[in-house]
Protein backbone atom coordinates (compact mmCIF):
# COMPACT_ATOMS: atom_id res chain seq x y z
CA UNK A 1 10.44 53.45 -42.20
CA UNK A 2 13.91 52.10 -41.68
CA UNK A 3 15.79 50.55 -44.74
CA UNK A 4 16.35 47.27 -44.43
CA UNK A 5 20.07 46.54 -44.26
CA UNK A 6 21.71 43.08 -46.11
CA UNK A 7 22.26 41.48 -43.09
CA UNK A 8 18.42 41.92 -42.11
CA UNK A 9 17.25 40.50 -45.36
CA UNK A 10 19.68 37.24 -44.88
CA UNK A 11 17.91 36.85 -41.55
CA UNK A 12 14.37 37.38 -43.12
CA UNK A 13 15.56 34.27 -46.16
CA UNK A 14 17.00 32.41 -43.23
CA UNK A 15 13.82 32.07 -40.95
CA UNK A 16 11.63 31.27 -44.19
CA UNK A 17 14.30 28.24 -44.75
CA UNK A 18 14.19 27.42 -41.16
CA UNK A 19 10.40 26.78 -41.36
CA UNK A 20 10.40 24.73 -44.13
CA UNK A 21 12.74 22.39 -42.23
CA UNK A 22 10.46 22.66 -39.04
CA UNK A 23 8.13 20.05 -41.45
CA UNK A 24 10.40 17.06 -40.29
CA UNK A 25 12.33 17.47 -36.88
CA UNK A 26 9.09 19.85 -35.38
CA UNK A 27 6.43 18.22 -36.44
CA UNK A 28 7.82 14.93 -34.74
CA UNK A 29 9.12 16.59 -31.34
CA UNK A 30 6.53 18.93 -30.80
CA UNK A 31 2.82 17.45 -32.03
CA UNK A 32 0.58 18.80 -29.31
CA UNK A 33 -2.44 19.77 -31.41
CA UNK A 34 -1.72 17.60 -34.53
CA UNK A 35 -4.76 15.02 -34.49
CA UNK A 36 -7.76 17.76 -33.84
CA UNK A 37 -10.03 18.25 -36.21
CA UNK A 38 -10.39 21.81 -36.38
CA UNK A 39 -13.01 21.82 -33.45
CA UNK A 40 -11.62 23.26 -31.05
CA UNK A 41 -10.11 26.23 -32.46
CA UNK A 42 -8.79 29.00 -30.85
CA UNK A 43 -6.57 32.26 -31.21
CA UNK A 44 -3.01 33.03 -29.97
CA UNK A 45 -2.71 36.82 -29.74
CA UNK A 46 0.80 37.82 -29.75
CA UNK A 47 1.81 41.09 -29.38
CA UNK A 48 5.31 43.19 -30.01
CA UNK A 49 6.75 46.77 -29.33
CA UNK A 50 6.53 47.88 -33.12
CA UNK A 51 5.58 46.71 -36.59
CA UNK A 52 3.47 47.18 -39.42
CA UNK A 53 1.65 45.46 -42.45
CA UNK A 54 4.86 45.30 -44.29
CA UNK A 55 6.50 43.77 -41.35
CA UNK A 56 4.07 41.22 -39.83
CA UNK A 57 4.98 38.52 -42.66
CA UNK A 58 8.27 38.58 -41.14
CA UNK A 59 7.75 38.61 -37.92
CA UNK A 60 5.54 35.20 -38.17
CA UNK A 61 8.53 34.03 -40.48
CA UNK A 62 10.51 34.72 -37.48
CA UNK A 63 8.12 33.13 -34.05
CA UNK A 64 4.78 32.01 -35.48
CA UNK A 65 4.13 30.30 -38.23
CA UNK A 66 6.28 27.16 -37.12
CA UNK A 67 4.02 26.86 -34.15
CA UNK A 68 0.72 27.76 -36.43
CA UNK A 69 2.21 24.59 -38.57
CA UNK A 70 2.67 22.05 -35.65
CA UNK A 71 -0.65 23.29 -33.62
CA UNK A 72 -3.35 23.32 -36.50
CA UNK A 73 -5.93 24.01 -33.81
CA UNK A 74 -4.32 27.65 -33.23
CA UNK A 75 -4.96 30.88 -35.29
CA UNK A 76 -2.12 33.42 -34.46
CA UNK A 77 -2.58 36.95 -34.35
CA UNK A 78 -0.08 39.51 -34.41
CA UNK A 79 -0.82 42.82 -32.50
CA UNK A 80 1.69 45.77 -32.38
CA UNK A 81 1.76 48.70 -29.58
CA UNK A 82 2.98 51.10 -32.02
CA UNK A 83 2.31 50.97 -36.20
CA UNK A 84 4.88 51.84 -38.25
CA UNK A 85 3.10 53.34 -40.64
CA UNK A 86 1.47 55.87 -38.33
CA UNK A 87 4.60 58.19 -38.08
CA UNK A 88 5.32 56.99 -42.30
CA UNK A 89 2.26 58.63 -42.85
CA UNK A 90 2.19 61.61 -40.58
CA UNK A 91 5.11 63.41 -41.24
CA UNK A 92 4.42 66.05 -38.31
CA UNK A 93 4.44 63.30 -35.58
CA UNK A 94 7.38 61.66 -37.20
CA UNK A 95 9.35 65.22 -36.55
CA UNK A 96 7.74 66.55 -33.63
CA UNK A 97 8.96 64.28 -30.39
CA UNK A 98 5.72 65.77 -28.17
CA UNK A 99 3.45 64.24 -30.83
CA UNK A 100 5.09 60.56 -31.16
CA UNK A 101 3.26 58.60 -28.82
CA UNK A 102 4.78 56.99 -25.17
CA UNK A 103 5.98 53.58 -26.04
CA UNK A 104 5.57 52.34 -22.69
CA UNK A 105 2.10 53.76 -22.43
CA UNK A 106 1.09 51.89 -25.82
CA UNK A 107 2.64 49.49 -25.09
CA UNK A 108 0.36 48.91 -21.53
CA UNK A 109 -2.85 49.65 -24.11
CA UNK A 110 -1.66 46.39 -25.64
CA UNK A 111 -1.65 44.67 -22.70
CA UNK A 112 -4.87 45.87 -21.10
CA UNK A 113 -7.23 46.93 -23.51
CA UNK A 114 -10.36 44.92 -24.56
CA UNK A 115 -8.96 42.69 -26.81
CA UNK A 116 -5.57 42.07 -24.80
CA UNK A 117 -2.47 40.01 -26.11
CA UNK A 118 -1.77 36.69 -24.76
CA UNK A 119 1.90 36.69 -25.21
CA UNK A 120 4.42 39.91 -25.26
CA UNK A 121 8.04 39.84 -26.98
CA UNK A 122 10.34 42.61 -26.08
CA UNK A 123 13.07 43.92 -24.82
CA UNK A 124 14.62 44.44 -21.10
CA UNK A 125 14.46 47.62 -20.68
CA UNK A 126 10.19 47.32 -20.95
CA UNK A 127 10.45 43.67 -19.30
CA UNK A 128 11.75 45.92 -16.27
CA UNK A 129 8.97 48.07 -15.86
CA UNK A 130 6.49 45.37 -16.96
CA UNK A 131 7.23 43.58 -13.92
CA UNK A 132 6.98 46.38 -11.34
CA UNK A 133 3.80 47.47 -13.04
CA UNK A 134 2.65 43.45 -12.63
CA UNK A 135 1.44 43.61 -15.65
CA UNK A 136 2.98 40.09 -16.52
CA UNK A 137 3.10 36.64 -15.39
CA UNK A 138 5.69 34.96 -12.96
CA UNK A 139 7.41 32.14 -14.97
CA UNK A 140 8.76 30.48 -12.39
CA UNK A 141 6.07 28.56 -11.31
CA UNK A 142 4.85 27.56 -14.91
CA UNK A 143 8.97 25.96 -15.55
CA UNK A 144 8.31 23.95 -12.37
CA UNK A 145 5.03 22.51 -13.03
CA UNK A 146 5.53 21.72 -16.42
CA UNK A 147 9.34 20.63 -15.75
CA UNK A 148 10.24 22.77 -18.39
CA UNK A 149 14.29 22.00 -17.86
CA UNK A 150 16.14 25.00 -18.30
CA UNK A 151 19.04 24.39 -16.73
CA UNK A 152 20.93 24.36 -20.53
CA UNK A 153 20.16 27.71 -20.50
CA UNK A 154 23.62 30.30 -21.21
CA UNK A 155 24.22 31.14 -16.92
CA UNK A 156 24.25 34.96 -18.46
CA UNK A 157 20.70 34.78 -20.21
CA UNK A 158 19.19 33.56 -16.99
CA UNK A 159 20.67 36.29 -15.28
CA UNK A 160 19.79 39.34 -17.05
CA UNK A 161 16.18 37.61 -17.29
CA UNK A 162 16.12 37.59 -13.05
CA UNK A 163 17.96 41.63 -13.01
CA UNK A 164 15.26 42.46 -15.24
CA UNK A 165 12.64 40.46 -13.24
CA UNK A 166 13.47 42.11 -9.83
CA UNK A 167 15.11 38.33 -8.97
CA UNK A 168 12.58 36.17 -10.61
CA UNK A 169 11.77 34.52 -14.23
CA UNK A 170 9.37 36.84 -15.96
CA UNK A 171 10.45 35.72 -19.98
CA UNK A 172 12.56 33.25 -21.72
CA UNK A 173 14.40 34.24 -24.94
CA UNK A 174 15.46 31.66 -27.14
CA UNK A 175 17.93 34.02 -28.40
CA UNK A 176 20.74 36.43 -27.55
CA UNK A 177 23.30 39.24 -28.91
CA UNK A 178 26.58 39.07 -28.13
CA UNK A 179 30.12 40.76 -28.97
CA UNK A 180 33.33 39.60 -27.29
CA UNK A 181 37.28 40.85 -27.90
CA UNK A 182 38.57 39.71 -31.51
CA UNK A 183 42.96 39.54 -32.07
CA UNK A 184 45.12 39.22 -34.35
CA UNK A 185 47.23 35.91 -33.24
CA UNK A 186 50.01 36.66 -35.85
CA UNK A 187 50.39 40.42 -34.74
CA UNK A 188 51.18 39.32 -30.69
CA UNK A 189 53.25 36.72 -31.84
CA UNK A 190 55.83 39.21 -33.91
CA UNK A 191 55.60 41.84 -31.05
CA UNK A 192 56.75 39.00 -28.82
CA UNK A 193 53.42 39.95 -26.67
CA UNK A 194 51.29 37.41 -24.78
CA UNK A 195 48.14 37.92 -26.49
CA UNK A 196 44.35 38.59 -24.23
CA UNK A 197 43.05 36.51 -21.99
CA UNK A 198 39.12 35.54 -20.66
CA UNK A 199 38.29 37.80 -17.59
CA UNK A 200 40.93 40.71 -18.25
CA UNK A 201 40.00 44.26 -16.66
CA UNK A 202 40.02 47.25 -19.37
CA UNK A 203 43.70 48.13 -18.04
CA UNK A 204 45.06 45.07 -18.73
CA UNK A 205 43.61 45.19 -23.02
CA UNK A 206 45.17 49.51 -22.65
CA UNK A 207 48.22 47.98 -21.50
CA UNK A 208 48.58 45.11 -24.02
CA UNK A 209 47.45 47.83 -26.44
CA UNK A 210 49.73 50.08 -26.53
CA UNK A 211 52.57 47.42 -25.91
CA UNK A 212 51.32 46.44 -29.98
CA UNK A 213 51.21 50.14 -30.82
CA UNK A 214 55.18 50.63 -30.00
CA UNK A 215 55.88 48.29 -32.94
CA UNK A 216 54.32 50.79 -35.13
CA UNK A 217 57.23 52.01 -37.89
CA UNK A 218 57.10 54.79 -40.35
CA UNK A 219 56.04 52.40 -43.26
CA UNK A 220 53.61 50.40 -41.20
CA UNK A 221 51.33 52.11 -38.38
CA UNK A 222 49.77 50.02 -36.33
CA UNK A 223 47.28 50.15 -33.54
CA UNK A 224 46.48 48.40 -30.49
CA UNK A 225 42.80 48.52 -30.20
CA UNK A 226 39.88 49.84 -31.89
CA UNK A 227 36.40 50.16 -29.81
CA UNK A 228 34.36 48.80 -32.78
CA UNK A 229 35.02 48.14 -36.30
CA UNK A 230 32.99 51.12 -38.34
CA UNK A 231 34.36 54.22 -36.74
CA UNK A 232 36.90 56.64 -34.24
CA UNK A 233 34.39 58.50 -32.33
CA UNK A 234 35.93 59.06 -29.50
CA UNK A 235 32.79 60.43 -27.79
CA UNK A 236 30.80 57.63 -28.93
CA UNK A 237 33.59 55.37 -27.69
CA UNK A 238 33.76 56.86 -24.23
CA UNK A 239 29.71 56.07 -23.84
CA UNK A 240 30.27 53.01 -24.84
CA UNK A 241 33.05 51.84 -22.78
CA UNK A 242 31.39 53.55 -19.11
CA UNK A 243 28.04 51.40 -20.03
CA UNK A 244 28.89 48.90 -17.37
CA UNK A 245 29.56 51.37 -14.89
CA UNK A 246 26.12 52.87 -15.06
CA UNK A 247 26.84 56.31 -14.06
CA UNK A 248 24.46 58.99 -15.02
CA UNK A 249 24.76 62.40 -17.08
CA UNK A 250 21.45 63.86 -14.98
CA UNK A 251 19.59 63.03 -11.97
CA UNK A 252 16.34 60.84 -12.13
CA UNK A 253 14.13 63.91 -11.73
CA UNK A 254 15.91 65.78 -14.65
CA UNK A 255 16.70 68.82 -12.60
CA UNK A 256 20.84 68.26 -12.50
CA UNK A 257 23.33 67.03 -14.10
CA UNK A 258 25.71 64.85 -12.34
CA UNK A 259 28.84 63.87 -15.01
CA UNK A 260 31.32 66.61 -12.53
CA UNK A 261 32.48 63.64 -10.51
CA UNK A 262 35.44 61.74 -10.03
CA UNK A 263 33.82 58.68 -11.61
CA UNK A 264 33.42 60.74 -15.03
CA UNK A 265 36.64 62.18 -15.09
CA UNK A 266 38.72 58.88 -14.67
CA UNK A 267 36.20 57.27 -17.59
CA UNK A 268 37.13 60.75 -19.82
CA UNK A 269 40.93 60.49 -18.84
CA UNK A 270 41.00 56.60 -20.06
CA UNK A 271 39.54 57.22 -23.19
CA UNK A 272 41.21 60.46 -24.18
CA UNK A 273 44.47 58.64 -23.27
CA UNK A 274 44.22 55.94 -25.59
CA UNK A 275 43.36 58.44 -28.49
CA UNK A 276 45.90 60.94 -27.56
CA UNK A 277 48.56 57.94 -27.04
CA UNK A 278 47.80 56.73 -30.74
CA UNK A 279 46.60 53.24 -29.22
CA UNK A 280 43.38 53.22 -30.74
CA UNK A 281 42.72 54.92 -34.41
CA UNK A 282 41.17 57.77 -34.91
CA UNK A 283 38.96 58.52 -37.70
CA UNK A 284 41.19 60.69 -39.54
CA UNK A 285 44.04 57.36 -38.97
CA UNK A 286 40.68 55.49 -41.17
CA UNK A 287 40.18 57.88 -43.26
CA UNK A 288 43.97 57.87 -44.47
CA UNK A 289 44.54 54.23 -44.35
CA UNK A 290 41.44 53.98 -46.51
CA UNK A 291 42.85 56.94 -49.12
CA UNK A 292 45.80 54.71 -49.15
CA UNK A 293 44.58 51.27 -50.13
CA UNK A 294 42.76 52.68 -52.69
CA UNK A 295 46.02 53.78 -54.64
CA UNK A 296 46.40 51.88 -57.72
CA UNK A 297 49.29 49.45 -57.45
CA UNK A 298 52.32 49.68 -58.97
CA UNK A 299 51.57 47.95 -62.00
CA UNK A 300 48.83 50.72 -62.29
CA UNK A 301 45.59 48.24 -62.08
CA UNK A 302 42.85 49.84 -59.22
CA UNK A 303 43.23 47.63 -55.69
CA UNK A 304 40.00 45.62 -55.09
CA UNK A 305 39.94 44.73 -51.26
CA UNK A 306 36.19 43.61 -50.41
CA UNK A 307 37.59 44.65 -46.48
CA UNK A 308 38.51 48.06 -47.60
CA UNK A 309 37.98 49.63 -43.78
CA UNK A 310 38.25 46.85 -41.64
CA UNK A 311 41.76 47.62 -40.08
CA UNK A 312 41.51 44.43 -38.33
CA UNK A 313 41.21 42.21 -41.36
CA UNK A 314 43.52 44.17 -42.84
CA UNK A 315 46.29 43.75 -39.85
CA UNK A 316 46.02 47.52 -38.75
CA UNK A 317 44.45 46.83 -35.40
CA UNK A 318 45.62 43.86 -33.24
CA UNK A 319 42.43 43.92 -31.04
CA UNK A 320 38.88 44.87 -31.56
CA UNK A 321 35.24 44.06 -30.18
CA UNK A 322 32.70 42.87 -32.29
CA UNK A 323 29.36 41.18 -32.45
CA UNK A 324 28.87 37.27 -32.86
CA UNK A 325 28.39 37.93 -37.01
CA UNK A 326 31.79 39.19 -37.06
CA UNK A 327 32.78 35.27 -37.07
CA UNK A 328 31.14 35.05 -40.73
CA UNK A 329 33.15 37.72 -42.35
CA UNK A 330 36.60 36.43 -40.65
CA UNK A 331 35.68 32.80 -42.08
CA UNK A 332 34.80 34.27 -45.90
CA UNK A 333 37.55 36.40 -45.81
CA UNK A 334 39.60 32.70 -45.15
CA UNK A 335 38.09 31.12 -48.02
CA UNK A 336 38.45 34.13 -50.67
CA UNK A 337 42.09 34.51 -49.61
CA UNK A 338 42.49 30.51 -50.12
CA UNK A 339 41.48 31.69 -53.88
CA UNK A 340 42.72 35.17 -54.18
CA UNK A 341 45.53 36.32 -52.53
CA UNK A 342 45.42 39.82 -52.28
CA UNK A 343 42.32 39.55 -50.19
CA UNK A 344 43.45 39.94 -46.62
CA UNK A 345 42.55 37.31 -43.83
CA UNK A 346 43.43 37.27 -40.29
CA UNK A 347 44.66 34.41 -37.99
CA UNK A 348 42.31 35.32 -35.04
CA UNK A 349 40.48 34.03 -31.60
CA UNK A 350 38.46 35.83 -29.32
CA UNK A 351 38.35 36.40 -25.83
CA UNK A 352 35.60 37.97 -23.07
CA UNK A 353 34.92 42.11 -23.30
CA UNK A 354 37.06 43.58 -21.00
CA UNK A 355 35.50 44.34 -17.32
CA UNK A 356 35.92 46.82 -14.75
CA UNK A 357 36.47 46.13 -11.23
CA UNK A 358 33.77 47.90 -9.94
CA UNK A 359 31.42 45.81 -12.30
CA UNK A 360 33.26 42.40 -12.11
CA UNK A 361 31.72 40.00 -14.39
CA UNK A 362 29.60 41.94 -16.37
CA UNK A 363 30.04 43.30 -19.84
CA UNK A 364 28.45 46.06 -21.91
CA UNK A 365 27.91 43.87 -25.01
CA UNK A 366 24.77 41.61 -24.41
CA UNK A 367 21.53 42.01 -25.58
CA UNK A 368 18.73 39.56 -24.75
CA UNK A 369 16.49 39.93 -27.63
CA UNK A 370 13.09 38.25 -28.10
CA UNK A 371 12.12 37.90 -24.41
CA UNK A 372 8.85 36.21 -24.72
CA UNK A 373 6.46 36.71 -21.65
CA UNK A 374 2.93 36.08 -20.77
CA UNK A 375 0.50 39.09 -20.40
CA UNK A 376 -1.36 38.74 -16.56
CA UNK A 377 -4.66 39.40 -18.14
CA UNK A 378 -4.21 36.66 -21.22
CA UNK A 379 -7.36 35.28 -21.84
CA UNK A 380 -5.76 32.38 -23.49
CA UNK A 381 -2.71 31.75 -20.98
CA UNK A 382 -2.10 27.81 -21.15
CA UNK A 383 -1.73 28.07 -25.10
CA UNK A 384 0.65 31.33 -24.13
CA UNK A 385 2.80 28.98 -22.01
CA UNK A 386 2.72 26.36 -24.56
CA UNK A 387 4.04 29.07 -27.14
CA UNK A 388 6.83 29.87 -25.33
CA UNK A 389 8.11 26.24 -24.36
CA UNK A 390 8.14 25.52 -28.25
CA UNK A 391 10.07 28.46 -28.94
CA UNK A 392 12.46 27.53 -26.43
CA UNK A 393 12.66 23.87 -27.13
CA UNK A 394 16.27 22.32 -27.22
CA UNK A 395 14.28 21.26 -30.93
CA UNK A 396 13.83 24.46 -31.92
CA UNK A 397 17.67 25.74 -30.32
CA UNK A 398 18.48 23.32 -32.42
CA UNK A 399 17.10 24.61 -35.64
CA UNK A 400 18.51 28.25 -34.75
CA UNK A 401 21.82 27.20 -33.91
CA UNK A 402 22.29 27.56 -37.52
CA UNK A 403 22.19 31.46 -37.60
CA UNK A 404 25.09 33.42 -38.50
CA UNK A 405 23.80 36.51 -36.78
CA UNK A 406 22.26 35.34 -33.24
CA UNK A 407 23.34 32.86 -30.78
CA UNK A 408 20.86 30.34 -29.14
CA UNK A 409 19.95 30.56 -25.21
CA UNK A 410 20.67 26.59 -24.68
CA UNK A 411 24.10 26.12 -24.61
CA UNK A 412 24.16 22.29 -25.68
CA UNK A 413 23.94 23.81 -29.17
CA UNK A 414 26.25 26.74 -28.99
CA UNK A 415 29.43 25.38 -30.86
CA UNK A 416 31.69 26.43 -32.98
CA UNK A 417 30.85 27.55 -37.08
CA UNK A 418 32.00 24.25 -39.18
CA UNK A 419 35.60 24.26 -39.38
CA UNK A 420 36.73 27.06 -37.21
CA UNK A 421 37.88 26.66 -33.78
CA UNK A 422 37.64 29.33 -31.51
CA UNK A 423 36.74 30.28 -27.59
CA UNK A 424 32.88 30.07 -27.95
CA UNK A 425 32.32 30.66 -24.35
CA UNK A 426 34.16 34.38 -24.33
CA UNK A 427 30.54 35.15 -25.95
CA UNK A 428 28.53 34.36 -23.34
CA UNK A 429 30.99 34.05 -19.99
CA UNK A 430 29.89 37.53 -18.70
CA UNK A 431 26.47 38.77 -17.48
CA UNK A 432 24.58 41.96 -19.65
CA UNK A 433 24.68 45.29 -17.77
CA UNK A 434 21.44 45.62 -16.06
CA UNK A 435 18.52 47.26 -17.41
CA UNK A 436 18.44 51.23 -16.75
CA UNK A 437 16.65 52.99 -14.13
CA UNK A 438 12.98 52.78 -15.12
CA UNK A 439 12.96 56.52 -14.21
CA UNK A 440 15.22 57.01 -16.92
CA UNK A 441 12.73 55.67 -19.04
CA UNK A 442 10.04 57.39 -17.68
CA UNK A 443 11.91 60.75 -18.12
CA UNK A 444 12.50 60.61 -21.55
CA UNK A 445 9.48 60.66 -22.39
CA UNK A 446 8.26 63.57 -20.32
CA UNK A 447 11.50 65.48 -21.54
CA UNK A 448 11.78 64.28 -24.92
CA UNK A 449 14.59 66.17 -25.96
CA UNK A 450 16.55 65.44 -22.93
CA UNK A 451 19.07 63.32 -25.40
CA UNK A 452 20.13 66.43 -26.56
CA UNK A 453 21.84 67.45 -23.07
CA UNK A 454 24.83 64.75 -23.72
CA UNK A 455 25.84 66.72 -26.81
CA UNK A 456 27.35 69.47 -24.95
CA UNK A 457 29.64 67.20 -23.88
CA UNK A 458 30.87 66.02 -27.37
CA UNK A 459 32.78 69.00 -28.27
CA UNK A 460 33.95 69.37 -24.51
CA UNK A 461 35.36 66.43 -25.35
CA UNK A 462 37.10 67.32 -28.60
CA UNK A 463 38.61 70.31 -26.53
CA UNK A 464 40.05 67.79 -24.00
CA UNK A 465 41.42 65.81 -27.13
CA UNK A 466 43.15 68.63 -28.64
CA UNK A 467 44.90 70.04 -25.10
CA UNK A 468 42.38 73.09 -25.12
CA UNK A 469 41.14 72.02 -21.93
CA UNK A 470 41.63 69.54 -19.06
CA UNK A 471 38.76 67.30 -18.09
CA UNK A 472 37.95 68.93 -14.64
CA UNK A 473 37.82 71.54 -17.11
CA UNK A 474 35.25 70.17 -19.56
CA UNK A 475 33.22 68.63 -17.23
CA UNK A 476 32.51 71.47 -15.20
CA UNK A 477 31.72 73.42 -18.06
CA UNK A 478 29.21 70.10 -18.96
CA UNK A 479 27.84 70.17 -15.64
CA UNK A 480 26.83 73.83 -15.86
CA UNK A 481 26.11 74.36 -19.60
CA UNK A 482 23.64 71.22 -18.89
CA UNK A 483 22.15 72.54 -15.98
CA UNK A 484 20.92 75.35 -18.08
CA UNK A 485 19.31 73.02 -20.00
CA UNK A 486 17.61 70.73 -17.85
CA UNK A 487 15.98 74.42 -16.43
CA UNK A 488 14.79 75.09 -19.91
CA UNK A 489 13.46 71.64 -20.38
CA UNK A 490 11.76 71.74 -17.34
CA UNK A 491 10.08 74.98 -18.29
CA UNK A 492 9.31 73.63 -21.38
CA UNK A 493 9.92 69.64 -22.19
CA UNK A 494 9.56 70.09 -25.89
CA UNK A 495 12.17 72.74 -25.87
CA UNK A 496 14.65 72.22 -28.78
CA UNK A 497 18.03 72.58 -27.50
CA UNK A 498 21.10 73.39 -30.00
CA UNK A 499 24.37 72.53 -28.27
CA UNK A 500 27.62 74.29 -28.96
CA UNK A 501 29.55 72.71 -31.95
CA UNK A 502 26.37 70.77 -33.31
CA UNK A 503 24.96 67.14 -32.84
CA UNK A 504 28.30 65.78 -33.03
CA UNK A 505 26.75 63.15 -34.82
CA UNK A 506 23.26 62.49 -33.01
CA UNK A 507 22.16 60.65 -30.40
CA UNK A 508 24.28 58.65 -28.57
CA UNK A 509 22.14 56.10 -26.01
CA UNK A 510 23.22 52.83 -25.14
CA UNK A 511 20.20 50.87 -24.65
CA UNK A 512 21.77 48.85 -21.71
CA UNK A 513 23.32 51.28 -19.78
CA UNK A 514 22.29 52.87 -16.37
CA UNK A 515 22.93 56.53 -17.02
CA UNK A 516 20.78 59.40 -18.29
CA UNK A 517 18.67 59.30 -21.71
């Protein structure tokens, strides 16, 4: 069972709050239900991808129990396609891959079993295959007869709804995840710079990048850009930034792998360029800057910086992506600097992820989460409807426009945090990279260690870094070593594999992404 992080039990305090405010503005807006007597009750079955006793009162903190509150007349339950606590309690499952049950496959159980759910929430990825399976219902028609107005809804949200739904409106989410480019106003301004702009191509942020990076002096190293704000994996990095390309490490049969192209070699050759080049910090630049805050000052009393590793707050890194929360921490760090001054702050705005040109428009940093849909079999499927209008009410975007950690579909309510002023719309101007290959999905689980294949490419990658080898190089030697790998899987799809130079840190997937895993 996954520890729950800080942030995660802010959220969890946050949604009980936000239904004890439901009471007034809900309970006027929406009060379908509110003068029965009881008579004609009825249950709601609403189902989701995981959970687990210890996680349902959350989840109804989080999409239920508001609705349960304004619709008296409805019982809600919660159904889950996978317990938690059946790998907690089954250690061999939980470490054996060709024991864990197939997601997808549980997740159609839920669906079409005898006691069915009414309403799914998940995730792209399974909204994808969902809808080719028609195992849900079209939308579309439902928005049109009910005039349902969605035409609030963030441009972006709508479309990775209709990639996902093969063109049409399968789920509405009355939430999203989004990142977009943070920098450091003060740091452009002293390099004489023009700072980012909304729309610019990868190329463009290298270029500025490394423009910032030249200023760097003995006594003060600097860096241009930094892919995310926890680490300097450069592998990791490389994964990341390819995601809106889509290109794959293996074929959709699992039989070859397919990274030996010219495609893969320009994306290696970016990213090793930008590490070799000093532009972007490596971990062993974090490691060092962090050994040297931590140096008592001269007057001998220990250095207390809450932002000890954030080289952007710190005004190490003119430029870096990160999530819609990252707004929070910038504005505290404001306020405690107003009182202390030896906490760092940071003039900043943001700016959209950069894009590639063959992928204009979209970015790898959006994540539709909570996509509500209606099960084709529901046996209760005007209530299901009904369930998903409320939770994507301009009443209810209203109510979660609140959230420091999630940004509302409706747009109307998408503003700036009180007091800050900053380009809102870089967070939801581009379009999420489409959902993967449902193949991809479908091989993973058949070859469940076929994650493993991508990590002979890590330490390939460390050889390119150090000037061991070139790229053609590496990825030849990927492209081979890997192929001997997928034949081993395919003998055998439980086969552990043990690449060359370790995990190099575990699986790397990116959920969104179109290639391999």
């Amino acid at each position: 069972m996954q520890i729950q992080s800080r942030a995660s039990m802010v959220r969890k305090a946050s949604a009980v709050l936000m239904v004890t405010a439901m009471g007034g503005s809900l309970l006027a807006a929406c009060s379908k239900g509110d003068s029965g007597d009881g008579a004609d009750k009825h249950v709601l079955r609403v189902g989701f991808m995981y959970s687990n006793s210890d996680n349902e009162p959350y989840l109804r903190q989080q999409f239920t129990d508001s609705y349960e509150l304004t619709h008296p007349n409805i019982d809600i339950e919660i159904a889950a396609a996978i317990n938690y606590d059946d790998q907690r309690f089954d250690p061999a499952a939980a470490q054996d891959p060709s024991k864990q049950p197939d997601p997808y496959e549980k997740l159609k159980e839920m669906l079409t079993g005898p006691n069915p759910v009414d309403v799914v929430i998940l995730d792209p990825n399974y909204l994808k295959r969902l809808v080719q399976d028609n195992l849900l219902k079209q939308l579309d028609p439902l928005i049109q007869d009910s005039k349902f107005d969605i035409s609030d809804y963030v441009p972006t949200v709508i479309d990775g709804i209709k990639d996902a739904g093969g063109g049409d409106i399968y789920a509405l989410t009355p939430t999203f995840s989004s990142s977009a480019l943070f920098y450091n106003k003060k740091m452009f301004a002293d390099a004489g710079v023009q700072p980012p702009a909304d729309n610019m191509q990868w190329q463009d942020i290298f270029n500025l990048a490394k423009r910032i990076s030249a200023t760097s002096t003995a006594s003060n190293k600097v860096f241009g850009f930094q892919f995310n704000r926890y680490s300097g994996d450069p592998f990791s990095d490389m994964m990341t930034y390819s995601a809106p390309l889509q290109l794959k490490i293996w074929d959709s049969k699992g039989e070859k792998m397919t990274v030996d192209t010219p495609q893969w070699a320009q994306v290696w050759k970016d990213i090793a360029g930008v590490y070799k080049d000093k532009v972007v910090p490596s971990q062993d630049d974090i490691n060092k800057f962090n050994q040297d805050m931590s140096k008592p000052a001269q007057n001998g009393k220990p250095v207390t910086n809450p932002y000890m590793g954030d080289l952007f707050v710190n005004g190490k890194v003119a430029m870096t992506i990160a999530s819609y929360d990252y707004v929070n921490e910038l504005a505290k760090s404001k306020d405690y600097n107003a009182k202390n001054k030896d906490v760092p702050t940071v003039d900043w705005d943001v700016v959209t992820v950069p894009t590639f040109p063959q992928a204009p428009g979209v970015g790898g940093n959006i994540y539709l989460s909570n996509l509500m849909a209606i099960n084709a079999k529901a046996q209760n499927s005007d209530d299901a409807w009904d369930f998903i209008q409320f939770n994507n009410s301009e009443e209810w975007a209203k109510l979660k426009s609140r959230s420091t950690y999630e940004m509302v579909s409706r747009k109307s309510y998408l503003k700036p945090k009180d007091g800050l002023s900053y380009n809102m719309q870089a967070f939801y101007t581009l379009k999420p990279v489409p959902p993967q290959d449902t193949g991809m999905d479908e091989l993973s689980q058949k070859m469940p260690n076929i994650w493993q294949v991508q990590n002979y490419g890590q330490p390939l990658f460390q050889d390119v870094l150090q000037g061991k080898k070139t790229v053609e190089q590496a990825l030849k030697e990927w492209q081979t070593k890997g192929d001997q790998a997928l034949q081993k899987l395919k003998a055998d799809p439980n086969a552990p594999l043990d690449p060359p130079g370790g995990n190099g840190g575990g699986k790397v997937i990116y959920d969104g992404g179109g290639w391999g895993g």
